[in-house]
PDB file of N, CA and C in Angstrom:
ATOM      1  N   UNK A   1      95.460 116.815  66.020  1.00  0.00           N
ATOM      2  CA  UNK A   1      94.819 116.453  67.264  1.00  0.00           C
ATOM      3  C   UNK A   1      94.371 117.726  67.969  1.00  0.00           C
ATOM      4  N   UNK A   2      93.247 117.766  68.439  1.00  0.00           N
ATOM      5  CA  UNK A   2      92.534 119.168  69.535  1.00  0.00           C
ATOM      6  C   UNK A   2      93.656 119.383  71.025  1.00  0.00           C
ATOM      7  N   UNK A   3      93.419 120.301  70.608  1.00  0.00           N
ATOM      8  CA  UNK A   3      93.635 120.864  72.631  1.00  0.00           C
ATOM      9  C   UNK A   3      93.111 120.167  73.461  1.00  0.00           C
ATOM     10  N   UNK A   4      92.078 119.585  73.282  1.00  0.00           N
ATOM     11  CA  UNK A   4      91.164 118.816  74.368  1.00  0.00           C
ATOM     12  C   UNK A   4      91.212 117.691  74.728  1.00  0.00           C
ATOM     13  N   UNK A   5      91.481 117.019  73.434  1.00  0.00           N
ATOM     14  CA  UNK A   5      92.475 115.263  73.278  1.00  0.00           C
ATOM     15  C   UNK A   5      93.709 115.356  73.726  1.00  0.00           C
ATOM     16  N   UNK A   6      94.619 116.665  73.264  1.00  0.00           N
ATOM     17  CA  UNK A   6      95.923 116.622  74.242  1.00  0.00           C
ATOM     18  C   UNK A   6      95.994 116.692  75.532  1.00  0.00           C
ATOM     19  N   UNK A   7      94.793 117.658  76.176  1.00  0.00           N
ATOM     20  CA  UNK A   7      95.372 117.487  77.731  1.00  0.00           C
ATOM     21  C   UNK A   7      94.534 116.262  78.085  1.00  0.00           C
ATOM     22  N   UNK A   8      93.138 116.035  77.515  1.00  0.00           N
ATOM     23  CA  UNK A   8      92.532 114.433  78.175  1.00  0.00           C
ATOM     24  C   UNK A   8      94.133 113.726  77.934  1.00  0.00           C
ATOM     25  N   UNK A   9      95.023 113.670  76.798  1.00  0.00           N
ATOM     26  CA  UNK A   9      95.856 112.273  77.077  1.00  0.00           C
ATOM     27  C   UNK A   9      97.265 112.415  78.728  1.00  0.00           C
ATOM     28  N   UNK A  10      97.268 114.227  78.702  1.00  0.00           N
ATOM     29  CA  UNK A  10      98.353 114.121  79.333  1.00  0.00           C
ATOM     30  C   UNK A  10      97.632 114.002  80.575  1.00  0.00           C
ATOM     31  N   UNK A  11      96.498 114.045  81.149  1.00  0.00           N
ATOM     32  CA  UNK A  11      95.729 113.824  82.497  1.00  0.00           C
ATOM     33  C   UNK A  11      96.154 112.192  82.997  1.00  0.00           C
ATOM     34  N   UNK A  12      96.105 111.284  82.310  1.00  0.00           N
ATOM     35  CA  UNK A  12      96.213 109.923  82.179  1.00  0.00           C
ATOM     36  C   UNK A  12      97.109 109.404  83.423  1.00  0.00           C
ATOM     37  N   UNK A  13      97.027 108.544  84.363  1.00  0.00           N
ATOM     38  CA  UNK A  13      97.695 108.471  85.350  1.00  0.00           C
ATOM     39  C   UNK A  13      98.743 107.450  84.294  1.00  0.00           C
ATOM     40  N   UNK A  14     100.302 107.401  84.700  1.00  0.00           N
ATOM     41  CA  UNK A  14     100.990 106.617  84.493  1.00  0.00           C
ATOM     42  C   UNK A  14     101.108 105.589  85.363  1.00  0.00           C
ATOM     43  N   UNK A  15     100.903 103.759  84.698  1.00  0.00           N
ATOM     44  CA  UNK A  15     101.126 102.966  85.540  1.00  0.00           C
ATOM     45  C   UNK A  15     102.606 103.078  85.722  1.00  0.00           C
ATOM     46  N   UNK A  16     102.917 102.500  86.728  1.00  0.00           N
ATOM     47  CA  UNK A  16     104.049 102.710  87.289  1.00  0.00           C
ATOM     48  C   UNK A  16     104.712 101.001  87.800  1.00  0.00           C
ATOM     49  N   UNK A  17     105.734 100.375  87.757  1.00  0.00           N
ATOM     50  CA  UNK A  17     105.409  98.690  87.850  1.00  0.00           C
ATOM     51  C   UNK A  17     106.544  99.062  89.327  1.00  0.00           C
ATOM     52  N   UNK A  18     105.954  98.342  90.485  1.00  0.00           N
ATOM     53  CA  UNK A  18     106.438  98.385  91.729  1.00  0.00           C
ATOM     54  C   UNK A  18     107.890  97.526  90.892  1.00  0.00           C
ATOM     55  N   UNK A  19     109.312  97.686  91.741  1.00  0.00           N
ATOM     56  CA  UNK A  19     110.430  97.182  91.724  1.00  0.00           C
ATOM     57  C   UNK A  19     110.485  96.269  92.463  1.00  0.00           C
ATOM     58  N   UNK A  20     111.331  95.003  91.798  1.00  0.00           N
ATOM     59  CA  UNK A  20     111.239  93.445  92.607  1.00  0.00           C
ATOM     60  C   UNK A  20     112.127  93.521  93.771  1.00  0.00           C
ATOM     61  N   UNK A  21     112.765  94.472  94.338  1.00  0.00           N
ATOM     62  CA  UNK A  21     113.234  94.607  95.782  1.00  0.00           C
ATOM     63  C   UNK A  21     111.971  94.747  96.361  1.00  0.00           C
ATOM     64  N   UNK A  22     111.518  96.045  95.844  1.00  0.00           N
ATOM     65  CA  UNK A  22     110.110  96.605  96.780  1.00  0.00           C
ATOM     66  C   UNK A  22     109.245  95.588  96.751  1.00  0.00           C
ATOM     67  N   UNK A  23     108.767  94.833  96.119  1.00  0.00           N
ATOM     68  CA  UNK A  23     107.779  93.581  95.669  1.00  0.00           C
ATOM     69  C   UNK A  23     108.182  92.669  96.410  1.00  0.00           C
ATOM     70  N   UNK A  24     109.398  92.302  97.098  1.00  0.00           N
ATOM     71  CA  UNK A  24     109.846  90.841  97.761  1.00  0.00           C
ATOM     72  C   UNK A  24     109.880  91.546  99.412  1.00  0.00           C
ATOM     73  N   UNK A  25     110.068  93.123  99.562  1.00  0.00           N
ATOM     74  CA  UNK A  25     110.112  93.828 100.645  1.00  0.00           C
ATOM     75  C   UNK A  25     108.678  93.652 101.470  1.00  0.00           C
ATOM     76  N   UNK A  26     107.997  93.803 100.225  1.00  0.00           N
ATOM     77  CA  UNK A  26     106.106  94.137 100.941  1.00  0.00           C
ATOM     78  C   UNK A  26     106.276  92.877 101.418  1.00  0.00           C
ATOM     79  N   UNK A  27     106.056  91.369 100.291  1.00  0.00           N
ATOM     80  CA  UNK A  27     105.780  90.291 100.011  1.00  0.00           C
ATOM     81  C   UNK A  27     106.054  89.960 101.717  1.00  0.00           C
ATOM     82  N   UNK A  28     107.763  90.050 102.353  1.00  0.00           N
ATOM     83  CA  UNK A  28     108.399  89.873 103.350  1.00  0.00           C
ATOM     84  C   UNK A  28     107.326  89.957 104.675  1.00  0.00           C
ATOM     85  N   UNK A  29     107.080  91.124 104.392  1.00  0.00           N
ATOM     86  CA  UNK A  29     106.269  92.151 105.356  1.00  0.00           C
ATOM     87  C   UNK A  29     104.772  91.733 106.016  1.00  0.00           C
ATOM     88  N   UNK A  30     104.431  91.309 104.488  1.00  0.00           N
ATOM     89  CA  UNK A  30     102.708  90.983 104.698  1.00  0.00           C
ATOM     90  C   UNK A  30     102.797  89.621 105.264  1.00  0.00           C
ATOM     91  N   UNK A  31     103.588  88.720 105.115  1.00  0.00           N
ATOM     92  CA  UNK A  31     104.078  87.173 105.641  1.00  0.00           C
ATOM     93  C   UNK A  31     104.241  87.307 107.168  1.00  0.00           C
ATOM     94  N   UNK A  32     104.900  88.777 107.494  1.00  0.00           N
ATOM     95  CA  UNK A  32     105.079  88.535 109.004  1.00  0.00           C
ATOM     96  C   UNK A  32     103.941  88.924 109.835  1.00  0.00           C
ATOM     97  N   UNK A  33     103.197  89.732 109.499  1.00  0.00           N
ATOM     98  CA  UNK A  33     102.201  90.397 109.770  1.00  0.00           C
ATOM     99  C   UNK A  33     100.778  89.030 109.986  1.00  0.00           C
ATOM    100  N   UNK A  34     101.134  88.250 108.276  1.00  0.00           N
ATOM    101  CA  UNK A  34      99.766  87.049 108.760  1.00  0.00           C
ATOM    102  C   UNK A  34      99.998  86.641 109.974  1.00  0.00           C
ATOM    103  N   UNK A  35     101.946  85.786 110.388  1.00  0.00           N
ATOM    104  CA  UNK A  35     102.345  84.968 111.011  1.00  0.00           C
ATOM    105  C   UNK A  35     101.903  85.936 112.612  1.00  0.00           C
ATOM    106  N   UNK A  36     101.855  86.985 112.695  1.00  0.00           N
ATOM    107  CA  UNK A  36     101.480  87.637 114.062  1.00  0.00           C
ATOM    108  C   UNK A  36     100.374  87.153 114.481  1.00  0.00           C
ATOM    109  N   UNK A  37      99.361  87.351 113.452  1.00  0.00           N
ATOM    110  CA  UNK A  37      98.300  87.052 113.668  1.00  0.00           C
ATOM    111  C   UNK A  37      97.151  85.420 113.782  1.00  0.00           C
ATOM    112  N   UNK A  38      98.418  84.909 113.370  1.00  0.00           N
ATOM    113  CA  UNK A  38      98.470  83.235 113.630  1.00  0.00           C
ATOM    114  C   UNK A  38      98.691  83.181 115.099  1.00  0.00           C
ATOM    115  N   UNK A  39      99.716  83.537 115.087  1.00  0.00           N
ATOM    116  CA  UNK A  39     100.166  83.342 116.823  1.00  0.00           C
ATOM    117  C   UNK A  39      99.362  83.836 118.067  1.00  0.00           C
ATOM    118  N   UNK A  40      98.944  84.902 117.437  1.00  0.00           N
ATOM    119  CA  UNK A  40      97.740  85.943 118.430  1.00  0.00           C
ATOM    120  C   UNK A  40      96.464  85.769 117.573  1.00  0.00           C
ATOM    121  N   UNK A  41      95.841  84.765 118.067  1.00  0.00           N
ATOM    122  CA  UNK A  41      94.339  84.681 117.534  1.00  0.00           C
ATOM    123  C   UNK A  41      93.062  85.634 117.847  1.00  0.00           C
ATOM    124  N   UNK A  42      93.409  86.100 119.054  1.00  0.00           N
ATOM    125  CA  UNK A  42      92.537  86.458 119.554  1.00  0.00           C
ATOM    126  C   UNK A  42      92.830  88.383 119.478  1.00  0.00           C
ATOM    127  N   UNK A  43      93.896  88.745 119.079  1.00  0.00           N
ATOM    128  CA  UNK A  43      94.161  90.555 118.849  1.00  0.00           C
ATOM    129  C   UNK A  43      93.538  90.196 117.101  1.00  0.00           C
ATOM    130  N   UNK A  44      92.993  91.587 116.896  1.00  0.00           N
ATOM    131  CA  UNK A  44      92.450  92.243 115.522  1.00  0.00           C
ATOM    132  C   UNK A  44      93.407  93.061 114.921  1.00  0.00           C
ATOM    133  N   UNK A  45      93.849  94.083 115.837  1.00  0.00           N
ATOM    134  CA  UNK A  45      95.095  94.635 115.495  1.00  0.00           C
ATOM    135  C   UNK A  45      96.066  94.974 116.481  1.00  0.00           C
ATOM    136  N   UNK A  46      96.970  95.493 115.326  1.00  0.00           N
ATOM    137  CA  UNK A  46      98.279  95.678 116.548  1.00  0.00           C
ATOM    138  C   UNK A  46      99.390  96.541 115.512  1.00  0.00           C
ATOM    139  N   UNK A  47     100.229  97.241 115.778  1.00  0.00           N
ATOM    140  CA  UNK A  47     100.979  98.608 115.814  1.00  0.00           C
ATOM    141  C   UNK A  47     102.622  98.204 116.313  1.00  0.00           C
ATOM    142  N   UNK A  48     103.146  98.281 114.962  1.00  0.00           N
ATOM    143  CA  UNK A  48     104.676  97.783 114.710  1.00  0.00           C
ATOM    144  C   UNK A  48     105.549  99.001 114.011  1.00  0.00           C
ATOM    145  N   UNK A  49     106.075  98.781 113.739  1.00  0.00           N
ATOM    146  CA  UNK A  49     107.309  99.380 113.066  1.00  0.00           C
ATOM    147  C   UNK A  49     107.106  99.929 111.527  1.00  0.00           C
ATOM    148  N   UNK A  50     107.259 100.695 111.202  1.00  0.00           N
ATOM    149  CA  UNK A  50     107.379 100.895 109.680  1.00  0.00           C
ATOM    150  C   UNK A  50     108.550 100.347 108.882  1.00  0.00           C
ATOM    151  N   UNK A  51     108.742  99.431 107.606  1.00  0.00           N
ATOM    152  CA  UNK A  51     110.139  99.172 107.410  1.00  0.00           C
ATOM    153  C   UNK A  51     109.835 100.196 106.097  1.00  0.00           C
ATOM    154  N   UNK A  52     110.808 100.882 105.648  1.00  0.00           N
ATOM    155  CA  UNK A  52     111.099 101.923 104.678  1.00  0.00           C
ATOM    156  C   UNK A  52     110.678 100.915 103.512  1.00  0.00           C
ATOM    157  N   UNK A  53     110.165 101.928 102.430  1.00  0.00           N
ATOM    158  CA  UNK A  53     110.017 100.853 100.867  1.00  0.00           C
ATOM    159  C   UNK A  53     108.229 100.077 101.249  1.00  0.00           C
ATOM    160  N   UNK A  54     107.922 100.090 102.308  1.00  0.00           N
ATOM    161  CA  UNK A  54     106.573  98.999 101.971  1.00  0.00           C
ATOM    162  C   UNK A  54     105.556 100.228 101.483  1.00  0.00           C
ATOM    163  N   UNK A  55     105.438 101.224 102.007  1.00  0.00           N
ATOM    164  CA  UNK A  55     104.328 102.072 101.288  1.00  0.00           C
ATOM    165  C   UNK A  55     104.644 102.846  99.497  1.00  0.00           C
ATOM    166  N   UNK A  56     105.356 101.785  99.151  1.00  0.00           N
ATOM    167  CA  UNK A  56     106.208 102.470  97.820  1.00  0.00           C
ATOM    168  C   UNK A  56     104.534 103.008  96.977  1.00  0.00           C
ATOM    169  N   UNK A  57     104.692 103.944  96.459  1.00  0.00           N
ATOM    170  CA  UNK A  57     106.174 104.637  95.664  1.00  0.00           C
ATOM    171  C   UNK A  57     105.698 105.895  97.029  1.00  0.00           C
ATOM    172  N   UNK A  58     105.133 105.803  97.885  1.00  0.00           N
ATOM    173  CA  UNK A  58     105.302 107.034  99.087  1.00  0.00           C
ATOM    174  C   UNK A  58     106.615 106.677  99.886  1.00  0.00           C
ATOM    175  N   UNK A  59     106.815 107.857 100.148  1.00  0.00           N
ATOM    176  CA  UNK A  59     108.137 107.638 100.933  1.00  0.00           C
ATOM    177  C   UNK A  59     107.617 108.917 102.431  1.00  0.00           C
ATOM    178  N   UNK A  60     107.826 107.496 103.416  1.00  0.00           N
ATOM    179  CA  UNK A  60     107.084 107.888 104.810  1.00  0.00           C
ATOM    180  C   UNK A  60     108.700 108.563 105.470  1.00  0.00           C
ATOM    181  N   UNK A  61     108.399 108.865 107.423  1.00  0.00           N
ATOM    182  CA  UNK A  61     109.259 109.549 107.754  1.00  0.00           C
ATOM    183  C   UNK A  61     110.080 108.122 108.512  1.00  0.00           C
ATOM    184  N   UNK A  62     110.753 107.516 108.963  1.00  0.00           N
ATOM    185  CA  UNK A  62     111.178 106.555 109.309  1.00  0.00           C
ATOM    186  C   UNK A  62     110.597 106.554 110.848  1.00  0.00           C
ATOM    187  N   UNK A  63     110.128 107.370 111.751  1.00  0.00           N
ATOM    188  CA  UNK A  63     109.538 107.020 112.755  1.00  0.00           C
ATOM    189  C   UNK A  63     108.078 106.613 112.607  1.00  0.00           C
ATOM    190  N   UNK A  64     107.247 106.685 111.481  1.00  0.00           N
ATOM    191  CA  UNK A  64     105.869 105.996 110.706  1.00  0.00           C
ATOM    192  C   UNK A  64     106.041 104.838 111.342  1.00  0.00           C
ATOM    193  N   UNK A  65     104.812 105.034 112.118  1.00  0.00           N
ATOM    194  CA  UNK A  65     103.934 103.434 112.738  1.00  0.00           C
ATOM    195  C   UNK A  65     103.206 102.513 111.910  1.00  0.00           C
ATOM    196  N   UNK A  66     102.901 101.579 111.662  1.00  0.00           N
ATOM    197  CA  UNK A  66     101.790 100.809 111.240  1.00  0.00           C
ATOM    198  C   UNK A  66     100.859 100.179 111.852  1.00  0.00           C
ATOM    199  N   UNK A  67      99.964 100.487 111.593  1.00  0.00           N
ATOM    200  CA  UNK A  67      98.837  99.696 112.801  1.00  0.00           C
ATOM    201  C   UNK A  67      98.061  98.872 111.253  1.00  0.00           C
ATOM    202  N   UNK A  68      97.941  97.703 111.719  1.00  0.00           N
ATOM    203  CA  UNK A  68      97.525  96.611 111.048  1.00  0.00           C
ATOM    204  C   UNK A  68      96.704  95.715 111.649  1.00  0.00           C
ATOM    205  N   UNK A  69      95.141  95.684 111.031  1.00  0.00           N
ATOM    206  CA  UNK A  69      93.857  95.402 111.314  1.00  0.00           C
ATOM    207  C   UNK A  69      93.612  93.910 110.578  1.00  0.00           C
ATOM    208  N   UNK A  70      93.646  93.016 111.045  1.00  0.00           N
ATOM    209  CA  UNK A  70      92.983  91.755 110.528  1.00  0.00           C
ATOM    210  C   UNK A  70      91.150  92.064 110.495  1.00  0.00           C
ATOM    211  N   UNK A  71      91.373  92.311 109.040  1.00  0.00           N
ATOM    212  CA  UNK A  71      89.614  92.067 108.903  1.00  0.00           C
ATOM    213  C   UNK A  71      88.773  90.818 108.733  1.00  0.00           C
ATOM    214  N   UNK A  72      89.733  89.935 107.833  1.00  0.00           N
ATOM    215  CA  UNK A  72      89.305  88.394 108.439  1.00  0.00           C
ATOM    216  C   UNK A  72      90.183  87.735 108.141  1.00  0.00           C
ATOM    217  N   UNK A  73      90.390  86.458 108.174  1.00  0.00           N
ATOM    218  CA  UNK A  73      91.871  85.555 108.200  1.00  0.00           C
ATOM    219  C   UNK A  73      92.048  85.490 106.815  1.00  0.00           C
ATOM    220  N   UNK A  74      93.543  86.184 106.624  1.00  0.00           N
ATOM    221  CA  UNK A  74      93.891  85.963 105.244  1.00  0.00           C
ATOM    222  C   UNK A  74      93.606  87.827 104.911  1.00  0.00           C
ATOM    223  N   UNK A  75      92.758  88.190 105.818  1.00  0.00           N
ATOM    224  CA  UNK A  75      92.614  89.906 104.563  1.00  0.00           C
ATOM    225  C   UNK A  75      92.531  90.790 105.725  1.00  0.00           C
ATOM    226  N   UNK A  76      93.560  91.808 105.275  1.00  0.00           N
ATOM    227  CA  UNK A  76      94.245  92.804 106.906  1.00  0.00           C
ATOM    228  C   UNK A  76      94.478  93.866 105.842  1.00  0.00           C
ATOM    229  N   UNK A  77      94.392  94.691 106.529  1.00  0.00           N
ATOM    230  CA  UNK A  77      94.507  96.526 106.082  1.00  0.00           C
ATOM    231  C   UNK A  77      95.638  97.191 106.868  1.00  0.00           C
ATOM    232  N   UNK A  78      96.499  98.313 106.555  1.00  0.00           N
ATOM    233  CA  UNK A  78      97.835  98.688 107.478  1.00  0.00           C
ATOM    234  C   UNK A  78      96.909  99.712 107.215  1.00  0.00           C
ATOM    235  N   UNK A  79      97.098 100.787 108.254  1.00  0.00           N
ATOM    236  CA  UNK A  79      97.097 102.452 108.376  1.00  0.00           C
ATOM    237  C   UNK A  79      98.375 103.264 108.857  1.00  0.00           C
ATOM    238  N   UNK A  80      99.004 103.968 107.895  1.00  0.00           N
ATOM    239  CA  UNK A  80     100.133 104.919 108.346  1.00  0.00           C
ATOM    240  C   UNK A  80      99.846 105.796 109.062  1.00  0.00           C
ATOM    241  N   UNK A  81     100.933 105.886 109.898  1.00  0.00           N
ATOM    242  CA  UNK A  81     100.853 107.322 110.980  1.00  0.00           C
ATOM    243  C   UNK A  81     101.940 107.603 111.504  1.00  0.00           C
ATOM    244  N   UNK A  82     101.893 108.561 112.769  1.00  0.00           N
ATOM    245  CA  UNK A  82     103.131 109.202 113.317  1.00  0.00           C
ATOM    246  C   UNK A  82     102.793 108.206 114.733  1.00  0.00           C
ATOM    247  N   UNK A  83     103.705 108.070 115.742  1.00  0.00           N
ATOM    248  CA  UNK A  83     103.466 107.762 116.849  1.00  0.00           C
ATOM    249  C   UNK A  83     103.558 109.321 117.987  1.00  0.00           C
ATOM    250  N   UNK A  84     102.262 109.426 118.477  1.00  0.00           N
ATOM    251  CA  UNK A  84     102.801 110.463 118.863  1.00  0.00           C
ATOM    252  C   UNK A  84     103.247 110.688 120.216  1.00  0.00           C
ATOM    253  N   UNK A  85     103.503 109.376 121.154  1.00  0.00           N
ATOM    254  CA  UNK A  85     104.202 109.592 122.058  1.00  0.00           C
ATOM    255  C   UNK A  85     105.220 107.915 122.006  1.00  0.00           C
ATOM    256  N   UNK A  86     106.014 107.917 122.727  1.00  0.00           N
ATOM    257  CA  UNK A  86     106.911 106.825 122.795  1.00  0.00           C
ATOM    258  C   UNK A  86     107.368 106.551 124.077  1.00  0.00           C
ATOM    259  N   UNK A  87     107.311 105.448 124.946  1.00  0.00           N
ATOM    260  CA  UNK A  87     106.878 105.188 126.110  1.00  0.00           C
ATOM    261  C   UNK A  87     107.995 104.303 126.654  1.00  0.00           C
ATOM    262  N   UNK A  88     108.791 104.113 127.937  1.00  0.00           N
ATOM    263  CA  UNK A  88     108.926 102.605 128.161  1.00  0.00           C
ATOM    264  C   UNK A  88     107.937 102.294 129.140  1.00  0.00           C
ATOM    265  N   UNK A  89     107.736 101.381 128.567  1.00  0.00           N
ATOM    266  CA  UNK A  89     106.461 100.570 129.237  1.00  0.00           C
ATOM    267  C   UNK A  89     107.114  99.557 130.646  1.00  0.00           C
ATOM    268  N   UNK A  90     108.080  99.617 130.692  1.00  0.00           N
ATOM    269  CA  UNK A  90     108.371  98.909 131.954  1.00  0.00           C
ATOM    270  C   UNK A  90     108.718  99.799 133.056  1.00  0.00           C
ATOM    271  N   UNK A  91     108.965 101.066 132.923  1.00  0.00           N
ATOM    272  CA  UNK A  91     109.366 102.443 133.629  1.00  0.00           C
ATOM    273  C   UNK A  91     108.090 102.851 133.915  1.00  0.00           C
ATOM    274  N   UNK A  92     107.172 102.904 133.166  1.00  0.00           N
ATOM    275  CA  UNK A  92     105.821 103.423 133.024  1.00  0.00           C
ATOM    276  C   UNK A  92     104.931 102.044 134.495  1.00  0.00           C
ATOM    277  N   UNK A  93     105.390 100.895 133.939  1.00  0.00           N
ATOM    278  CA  UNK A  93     104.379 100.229 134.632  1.00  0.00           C
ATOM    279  C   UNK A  93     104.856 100.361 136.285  1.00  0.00           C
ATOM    280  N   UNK A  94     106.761 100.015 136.546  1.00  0.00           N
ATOM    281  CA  UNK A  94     107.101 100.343 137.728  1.00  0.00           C
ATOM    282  C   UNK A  94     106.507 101.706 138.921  1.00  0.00           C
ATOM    283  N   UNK A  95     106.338 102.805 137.816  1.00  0.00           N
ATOM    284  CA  UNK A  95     105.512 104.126 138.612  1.00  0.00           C
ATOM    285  C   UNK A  95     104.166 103.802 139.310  1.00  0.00           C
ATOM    286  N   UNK A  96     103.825 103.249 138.300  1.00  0.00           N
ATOM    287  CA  UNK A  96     102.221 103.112 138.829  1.00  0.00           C
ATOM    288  C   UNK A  96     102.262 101.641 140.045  1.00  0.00           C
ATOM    289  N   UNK A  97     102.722 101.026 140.047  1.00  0.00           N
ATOM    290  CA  UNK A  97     103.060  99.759 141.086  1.00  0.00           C
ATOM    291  C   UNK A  97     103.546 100.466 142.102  1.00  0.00           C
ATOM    292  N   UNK A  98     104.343 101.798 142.640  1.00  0.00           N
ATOM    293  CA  UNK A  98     104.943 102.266 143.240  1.00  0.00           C
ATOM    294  C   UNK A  98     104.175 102.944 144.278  1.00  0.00           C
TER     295      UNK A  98
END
């Protein structure tokens, strides 16, 4: 075999088969996410919690936000991120009423 066929084969991405924890974890995840968006018809998106294991095989920092976009009923996109401030919103709203 060439040099050239060996590294074309070792370039080759390995599939990798998600684990049926991680698979029933997402599965969990994406169910609650429709059901949000059942309930709230009228928000597109909205910005929850990260649960560890759904971005498998990445492994995020445990304060990772998700903001999750209904693009149309039935098909929604998550975007990872940091939150970069953290608020109470009832302390926050009392100031400004004040």
């Amino acid at each position: 075999m060439s040099n050239r066929r060996k590294l074309a084969q070792r370039k080759q991405p390995r599939h990798v088969t998600m684990p049926p924890a991680i698979s029933a974890l997402v599965d969990r995840q994406m169910l609650a996410d429709a059901a949000y968006f059942r309930q709230h018809p009228d928000v597109r998106r909205y910005a929850r919690r990260y649960v560890p294991g759904e971005a498998w095989p990445n492994v995020l920092p445990p304060d990772t936000v998700v903001e999750v976009t209904q693009m149309q009923p039935g098909v929604r996109s998550r975007a990872f991120g940091r939150a970069l401030m953290v608020a109470d919103f009832d302390k926050v709203k009392d100031q400004v009423a004040a």
